[in-house]
C-alpha atoms as a PDB file:
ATOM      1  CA  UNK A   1     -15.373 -38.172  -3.143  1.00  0.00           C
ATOM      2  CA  UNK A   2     -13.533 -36.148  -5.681  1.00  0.00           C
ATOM      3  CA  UNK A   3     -16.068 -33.465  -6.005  1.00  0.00           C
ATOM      4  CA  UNK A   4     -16.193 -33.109  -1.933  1.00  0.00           C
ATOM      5  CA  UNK A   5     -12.599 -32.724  -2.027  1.00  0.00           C
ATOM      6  CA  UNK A   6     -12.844 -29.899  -5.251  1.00  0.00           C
ATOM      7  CA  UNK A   7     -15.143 -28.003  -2.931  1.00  0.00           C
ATOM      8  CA  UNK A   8     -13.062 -26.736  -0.413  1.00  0.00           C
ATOM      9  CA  UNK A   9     -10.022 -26.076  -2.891  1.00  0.00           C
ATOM     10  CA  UNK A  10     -12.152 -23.881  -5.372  1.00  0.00           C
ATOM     11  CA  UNK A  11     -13.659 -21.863  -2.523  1.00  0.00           C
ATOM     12  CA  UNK A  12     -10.155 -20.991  -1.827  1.00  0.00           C
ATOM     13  CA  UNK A  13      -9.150 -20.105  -4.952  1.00  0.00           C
ATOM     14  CA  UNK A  14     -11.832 -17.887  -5.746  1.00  0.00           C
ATOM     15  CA  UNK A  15     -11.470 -16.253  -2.359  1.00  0.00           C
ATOM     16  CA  UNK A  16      -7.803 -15.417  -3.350  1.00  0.00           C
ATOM     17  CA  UNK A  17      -8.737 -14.368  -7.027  1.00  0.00           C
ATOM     18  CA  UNK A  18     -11.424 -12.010  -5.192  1.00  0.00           C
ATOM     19  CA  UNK A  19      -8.969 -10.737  -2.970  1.00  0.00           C
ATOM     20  CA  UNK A  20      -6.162 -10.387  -5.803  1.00  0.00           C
ATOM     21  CA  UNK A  21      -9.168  -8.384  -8.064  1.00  0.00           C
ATOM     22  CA  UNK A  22      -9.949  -6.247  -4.815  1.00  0.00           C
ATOM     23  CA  UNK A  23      -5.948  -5.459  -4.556  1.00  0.00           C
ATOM     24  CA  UNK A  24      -4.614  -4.710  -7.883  1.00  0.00           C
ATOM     25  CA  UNK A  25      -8.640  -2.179  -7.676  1.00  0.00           C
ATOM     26  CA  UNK A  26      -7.339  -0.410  -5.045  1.00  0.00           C
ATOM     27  CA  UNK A  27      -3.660  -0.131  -5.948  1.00  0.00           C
ATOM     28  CA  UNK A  28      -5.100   1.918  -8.977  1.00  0.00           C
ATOM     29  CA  UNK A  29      -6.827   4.474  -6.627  1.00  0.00           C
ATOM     30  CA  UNK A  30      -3.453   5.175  -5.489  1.00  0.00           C
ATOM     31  CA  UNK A  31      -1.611   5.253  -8.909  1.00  0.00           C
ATOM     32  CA  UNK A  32      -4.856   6.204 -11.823  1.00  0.00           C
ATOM     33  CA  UNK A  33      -6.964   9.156 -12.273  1.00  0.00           C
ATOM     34  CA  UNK A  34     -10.548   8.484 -10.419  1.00  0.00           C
ATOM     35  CA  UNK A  35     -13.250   8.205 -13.048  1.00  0.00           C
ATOM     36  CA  UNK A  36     -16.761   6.942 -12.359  1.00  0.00           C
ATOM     37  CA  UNK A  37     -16.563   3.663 -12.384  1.00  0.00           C
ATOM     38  CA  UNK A  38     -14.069   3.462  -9.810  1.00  0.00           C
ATOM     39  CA  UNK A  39     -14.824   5.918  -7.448  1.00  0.00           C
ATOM     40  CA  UNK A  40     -18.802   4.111  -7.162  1.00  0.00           C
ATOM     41  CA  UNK A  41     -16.580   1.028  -6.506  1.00  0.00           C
ATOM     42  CA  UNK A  42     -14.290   2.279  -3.912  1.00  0.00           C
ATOM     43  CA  UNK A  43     -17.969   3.748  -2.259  1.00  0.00           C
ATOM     44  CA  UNK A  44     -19.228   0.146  -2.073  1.00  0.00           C
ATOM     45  CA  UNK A  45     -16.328  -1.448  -1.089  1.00  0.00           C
ATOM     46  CA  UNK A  46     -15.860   1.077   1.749  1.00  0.00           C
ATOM     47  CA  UNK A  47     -19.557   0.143   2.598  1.00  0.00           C
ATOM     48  CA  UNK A  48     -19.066  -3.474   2.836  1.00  0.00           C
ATOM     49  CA  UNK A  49     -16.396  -2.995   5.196  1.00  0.00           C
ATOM     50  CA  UNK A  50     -18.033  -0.321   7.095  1.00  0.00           C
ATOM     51  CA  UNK A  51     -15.724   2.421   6.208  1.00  0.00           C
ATOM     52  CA  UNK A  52     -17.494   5.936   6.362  1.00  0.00           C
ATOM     53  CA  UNK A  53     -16.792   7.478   2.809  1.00  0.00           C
ATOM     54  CA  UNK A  54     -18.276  10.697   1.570  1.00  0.00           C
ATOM     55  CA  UNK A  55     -20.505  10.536  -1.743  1.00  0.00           C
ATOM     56  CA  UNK A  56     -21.712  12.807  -4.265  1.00  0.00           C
ATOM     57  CA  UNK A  57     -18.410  13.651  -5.194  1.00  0.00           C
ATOM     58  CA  UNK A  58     -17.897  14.511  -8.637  1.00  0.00           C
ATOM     59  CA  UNK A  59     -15.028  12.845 -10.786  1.00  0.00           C
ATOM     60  CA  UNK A  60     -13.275  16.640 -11.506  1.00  0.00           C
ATOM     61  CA  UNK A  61     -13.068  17.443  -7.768  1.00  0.00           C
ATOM     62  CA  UNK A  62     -11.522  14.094  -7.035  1.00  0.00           C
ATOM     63  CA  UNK A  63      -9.221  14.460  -9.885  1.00  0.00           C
ATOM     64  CA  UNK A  64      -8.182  17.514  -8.949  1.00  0.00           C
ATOM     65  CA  UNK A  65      -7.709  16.126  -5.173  1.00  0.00           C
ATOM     66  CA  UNK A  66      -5.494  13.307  -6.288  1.00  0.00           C
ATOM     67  CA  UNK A  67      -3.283  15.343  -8.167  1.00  0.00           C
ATOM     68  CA  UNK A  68      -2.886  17.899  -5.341  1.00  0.00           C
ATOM     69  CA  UNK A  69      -2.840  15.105  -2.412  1.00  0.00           C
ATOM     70  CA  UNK A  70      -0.691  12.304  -4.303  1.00  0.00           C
ATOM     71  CA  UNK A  71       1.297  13.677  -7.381  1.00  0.00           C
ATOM     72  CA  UNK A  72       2.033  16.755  -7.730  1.00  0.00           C
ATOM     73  CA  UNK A  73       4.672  18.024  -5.209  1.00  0.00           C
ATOM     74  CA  UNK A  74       2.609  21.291  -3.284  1.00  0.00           C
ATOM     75  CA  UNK A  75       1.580  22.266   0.095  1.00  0.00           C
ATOM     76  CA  UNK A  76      -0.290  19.325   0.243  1.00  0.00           C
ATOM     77  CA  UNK A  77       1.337  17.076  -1.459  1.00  0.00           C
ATOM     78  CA  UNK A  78       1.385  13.589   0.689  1.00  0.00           C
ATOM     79  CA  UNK A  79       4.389  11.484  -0.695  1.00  0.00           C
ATOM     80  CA  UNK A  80       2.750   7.917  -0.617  1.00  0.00           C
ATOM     81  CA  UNK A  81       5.905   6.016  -0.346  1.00  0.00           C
ATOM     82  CA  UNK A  82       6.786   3.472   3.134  1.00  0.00           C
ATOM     83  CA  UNK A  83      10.727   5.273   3.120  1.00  0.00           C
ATOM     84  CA  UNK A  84       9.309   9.052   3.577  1.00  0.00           C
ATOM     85  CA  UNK A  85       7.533   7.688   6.685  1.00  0.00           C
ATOM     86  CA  UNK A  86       9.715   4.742   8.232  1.00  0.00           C
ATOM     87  CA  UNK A  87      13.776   6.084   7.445  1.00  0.00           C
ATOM     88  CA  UNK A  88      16.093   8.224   9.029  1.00  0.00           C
ATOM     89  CA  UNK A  89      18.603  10.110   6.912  1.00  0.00           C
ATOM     90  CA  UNK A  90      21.807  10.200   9.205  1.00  0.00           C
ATOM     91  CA  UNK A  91      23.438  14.080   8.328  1.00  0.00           C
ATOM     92  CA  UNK A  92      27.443  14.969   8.487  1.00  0.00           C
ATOM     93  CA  UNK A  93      28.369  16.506  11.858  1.00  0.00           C
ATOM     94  CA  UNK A  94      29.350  19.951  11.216  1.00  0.00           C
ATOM     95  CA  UNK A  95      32.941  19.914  12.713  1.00  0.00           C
ATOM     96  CA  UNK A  96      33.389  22.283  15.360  1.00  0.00           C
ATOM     97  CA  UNK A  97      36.457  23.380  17.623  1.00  0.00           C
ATOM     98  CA  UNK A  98      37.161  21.115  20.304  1.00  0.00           C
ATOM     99  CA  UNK A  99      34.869  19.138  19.023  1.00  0.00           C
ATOM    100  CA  UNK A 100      34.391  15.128  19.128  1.00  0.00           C
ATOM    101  CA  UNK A 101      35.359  14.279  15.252  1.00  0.00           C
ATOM    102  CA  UNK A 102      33.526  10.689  15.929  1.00  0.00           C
ATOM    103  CA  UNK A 103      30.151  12.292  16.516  1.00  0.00           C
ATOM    104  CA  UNK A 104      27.723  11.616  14.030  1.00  0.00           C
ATOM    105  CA  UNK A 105      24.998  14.202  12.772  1.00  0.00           C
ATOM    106  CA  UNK A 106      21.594  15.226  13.064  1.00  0.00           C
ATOM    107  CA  UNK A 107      19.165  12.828  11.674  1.00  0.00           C
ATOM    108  CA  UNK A 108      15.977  13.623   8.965  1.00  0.00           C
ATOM    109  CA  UNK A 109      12.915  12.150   7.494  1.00  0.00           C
ATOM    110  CA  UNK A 110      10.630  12.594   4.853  1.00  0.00           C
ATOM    111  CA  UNK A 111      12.903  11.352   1.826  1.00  0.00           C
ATOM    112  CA  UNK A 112      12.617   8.900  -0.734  1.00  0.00           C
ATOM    113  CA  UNK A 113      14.844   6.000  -1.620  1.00  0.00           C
ATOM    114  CA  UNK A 114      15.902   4.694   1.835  1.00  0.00           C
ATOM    115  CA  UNK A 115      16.550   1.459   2.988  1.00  0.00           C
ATOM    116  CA  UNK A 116      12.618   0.590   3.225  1.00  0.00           C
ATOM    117  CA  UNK A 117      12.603   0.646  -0.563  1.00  0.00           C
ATOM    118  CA  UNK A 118      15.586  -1.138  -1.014  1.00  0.00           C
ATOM    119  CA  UNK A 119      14.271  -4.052   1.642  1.00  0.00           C
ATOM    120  CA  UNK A 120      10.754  -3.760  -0.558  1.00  0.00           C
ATOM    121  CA  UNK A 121      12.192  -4.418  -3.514  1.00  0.00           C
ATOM    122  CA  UNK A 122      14.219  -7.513  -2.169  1.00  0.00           C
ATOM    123  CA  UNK A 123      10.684  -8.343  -1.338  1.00  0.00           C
ATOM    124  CA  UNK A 124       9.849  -8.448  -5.248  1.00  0.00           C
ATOM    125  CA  UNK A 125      12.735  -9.976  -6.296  1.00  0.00           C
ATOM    126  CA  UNK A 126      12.511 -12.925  -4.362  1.00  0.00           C
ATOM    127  CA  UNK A 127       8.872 -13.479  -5.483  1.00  0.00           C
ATOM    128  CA  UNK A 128      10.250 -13.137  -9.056  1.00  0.00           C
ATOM    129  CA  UNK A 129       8.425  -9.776  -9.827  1.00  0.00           C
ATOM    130  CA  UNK A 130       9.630  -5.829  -9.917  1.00  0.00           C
ATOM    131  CA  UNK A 131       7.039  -2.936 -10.121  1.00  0.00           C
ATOM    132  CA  UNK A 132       7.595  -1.577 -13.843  1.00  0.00           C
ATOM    133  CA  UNK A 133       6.527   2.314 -12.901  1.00  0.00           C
ATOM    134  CA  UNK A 134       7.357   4.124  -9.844  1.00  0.00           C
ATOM    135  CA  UNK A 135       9.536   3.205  -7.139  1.00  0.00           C
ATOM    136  CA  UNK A 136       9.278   0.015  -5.076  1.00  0.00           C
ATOM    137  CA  UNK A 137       7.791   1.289  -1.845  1.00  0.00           C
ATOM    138  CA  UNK A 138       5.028   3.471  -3.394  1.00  0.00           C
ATOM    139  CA  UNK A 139       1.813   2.622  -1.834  1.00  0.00           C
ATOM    140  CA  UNK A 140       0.094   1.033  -5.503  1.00  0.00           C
ATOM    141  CA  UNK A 141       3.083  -0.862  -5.605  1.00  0.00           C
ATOM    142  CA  UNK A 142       3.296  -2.516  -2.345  1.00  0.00           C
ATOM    143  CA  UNK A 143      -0.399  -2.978  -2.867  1.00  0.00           C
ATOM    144  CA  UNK A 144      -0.017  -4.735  -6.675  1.00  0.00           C
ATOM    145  CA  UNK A 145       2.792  -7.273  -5.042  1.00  0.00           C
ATOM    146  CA  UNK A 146      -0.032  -8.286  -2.923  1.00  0.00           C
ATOM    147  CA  UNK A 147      -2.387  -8.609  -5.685  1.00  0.00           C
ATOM    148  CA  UNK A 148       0.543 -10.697  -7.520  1.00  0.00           C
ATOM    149  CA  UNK A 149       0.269 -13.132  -4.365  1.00  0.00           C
ATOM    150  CA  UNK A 150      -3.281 -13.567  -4.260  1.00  0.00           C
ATOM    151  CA  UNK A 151      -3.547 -14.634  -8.061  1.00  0.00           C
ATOM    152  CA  UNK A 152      -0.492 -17.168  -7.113  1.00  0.00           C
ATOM    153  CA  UNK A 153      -2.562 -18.325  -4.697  1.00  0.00           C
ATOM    154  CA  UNK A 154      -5.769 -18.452  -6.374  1.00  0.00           C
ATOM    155  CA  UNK A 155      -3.801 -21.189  -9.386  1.00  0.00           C
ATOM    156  CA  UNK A 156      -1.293 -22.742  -7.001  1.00  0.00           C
ATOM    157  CA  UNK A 157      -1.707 -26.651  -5.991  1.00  0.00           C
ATOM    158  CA  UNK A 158      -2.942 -26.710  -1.985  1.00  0.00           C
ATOM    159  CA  UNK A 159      -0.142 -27.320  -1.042  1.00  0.00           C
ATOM    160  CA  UNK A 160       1.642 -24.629  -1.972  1.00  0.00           C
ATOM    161  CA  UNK A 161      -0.899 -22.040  -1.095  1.00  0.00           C
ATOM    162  CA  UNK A 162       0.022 -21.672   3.017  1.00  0.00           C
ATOM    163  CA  UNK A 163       3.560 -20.754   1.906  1.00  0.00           C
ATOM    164  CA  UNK A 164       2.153 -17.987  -0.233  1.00  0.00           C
ATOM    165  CA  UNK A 165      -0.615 -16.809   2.303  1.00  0.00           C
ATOM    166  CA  UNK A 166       2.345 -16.760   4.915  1.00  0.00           C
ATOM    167  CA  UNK A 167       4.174 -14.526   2.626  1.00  0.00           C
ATOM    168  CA  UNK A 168       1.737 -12.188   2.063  1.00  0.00           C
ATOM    169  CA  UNK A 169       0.972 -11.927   5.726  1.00  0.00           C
ATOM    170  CA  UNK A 170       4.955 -11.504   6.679  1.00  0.00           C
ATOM    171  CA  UNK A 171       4.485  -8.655   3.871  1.00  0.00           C
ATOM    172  CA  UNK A 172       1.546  -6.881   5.905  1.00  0.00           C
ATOM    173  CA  UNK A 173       3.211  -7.151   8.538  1.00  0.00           C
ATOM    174  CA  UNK A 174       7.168  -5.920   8.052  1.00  0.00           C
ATOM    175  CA  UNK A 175       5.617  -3.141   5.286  1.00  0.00           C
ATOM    176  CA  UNK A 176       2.512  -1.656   4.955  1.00  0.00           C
ATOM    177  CA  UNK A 177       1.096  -1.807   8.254  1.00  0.00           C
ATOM    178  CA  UNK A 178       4.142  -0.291   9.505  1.00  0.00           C
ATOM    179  CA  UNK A 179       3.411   2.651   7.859  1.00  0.00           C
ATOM    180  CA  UNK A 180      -0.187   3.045   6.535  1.00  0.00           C
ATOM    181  CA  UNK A 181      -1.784   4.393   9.764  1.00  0.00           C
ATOM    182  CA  UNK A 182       1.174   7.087   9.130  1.00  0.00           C
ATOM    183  CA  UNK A 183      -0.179   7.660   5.936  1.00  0.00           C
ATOM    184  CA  UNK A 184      -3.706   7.667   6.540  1.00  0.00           C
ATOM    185  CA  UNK A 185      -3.151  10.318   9.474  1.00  0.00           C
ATOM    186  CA  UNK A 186      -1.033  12.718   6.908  1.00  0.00           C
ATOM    187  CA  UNK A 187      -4.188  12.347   3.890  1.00  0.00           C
ATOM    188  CA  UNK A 188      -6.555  13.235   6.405  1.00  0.00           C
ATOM    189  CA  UNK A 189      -4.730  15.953   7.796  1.00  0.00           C
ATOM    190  CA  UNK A 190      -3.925  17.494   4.387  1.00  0.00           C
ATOM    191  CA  UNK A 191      -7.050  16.523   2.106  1.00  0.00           C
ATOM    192  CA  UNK A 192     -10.424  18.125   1.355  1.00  0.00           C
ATOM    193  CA  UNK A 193     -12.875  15.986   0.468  1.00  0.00           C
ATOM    194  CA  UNK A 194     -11.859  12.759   3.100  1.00  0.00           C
ATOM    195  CA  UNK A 195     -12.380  10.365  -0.161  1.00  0.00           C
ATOM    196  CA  UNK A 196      -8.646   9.306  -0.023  1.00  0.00           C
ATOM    197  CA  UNK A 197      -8.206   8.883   3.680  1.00  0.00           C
ATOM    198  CA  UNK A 198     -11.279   6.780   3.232  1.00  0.00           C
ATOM    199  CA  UNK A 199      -9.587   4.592   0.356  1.00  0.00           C
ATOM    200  CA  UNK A 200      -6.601   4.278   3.056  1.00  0.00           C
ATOM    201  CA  UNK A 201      -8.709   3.004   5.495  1.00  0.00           C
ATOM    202  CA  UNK A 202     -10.431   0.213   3.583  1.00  0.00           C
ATOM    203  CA  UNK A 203      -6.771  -0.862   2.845  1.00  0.00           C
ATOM    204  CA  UNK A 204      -6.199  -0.656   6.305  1.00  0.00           C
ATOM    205  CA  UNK A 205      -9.068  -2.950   6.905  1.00  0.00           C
ATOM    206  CA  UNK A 206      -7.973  -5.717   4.292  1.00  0.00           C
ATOM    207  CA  UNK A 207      -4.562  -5.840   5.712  1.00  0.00           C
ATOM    208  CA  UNK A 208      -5.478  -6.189   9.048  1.00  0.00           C
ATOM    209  CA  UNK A 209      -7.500  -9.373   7.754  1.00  0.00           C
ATOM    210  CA  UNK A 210      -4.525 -10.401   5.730  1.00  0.00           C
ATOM    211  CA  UNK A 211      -2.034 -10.202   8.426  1.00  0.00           C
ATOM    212  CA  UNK A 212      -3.758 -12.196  11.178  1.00  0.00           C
END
């Protein structure tokens, strides 16, 4: 009876250790320099999930991408983090004569360090963890504290493991998919290859899972 009752429990672990290796894979896409061995992963994990992704790409070309797409502020330059695409900056009114001194200003997007990374990273804190490079809401990051939830998962007693899946869901939810589609629209838009709007979409995919 013991063994019957193992069965279950194991499968479920190992599904959330698979899912936690699968994460913490693809938050390195985001954050690491593409070298062989990942970028034939990322082609058979797109493949699996039925994501188109170009092939016979070689490593310098996708180097040089990623710097140009996700590092390196340039024309191209796609600033992966969920603040640049959620927040609104609220400007100063510029006081005019006869004007109403309570108006408030013109608003703007596109910068870092709003309240979507401070919300994030109350997100970490209250699972006990805080990304050590980068800021909070940077793609690989949001993408690691998912990783961090799986491998919880994966060791934790069953009953403990629905509070953490429901976590991890909420997460989906209230962050990334709030903002990935965003993302994925601006890669494509600005990219060369279509390797990295590729990697967004298989992330796309595993969240959708994740949050239903």
């Amino acid at each position: 009876m013991r063994t019957t009752e193992q069965g279950p429990v194991n499968a479920a672990g190992n599904e959330a250790r698979a899912r936690a290796s699968t994460y913490a894979f693809l938050a390195d896409v985001f954050s690491s320099h593409p070298n062989r061995h990942t970028v034939d992963a990322l082609y058979a994990l797109a493949a699996e999930l039925d994501v188109a992704c170009p092939s016979g790409l070689s490593v310098a070309e996708l180097d040089r991408e990623f710097m140009e797409l996700l590092v390196v502020p340039n024309p191209r330059y796609v600033a992966p983090y969920e603040s640049v695409f959620r927040d609104q900056w609220l400007l100063p009114a510029v006081p005019k004569p006869g004007s109403d001194p309570s108006e408030s200003g013109p608003t703007i997007k596109g910068l870092v360090m709003g309240e979507s990374t401070l919300a994030v990273r109350q997100c970490y804190l209250g699972a006990g963890v805080l990304p050590a490079e980068d800021l909070p809401d940077h793609i690989a990051n949001e993408i690691r504290f998912l990783a961090c939830l799986c491998s919880r998962e994966a060791e934790a007693p069953p009953d403990q493991r629905q509070a953490l899946l429901e976590l991890r869901a909420d997460f989906c939810r209230q962050h990334l998919l709030q903002w990935i589609a965003q993302l994925r629209d601006k890669v494509a838009e600005r990219e060369r290859l279509g390797y990295y709007s590729a990697a967004v979409r298989v992330v796309e995919t595993l969240l959708d899972g994740d949050a239903n």
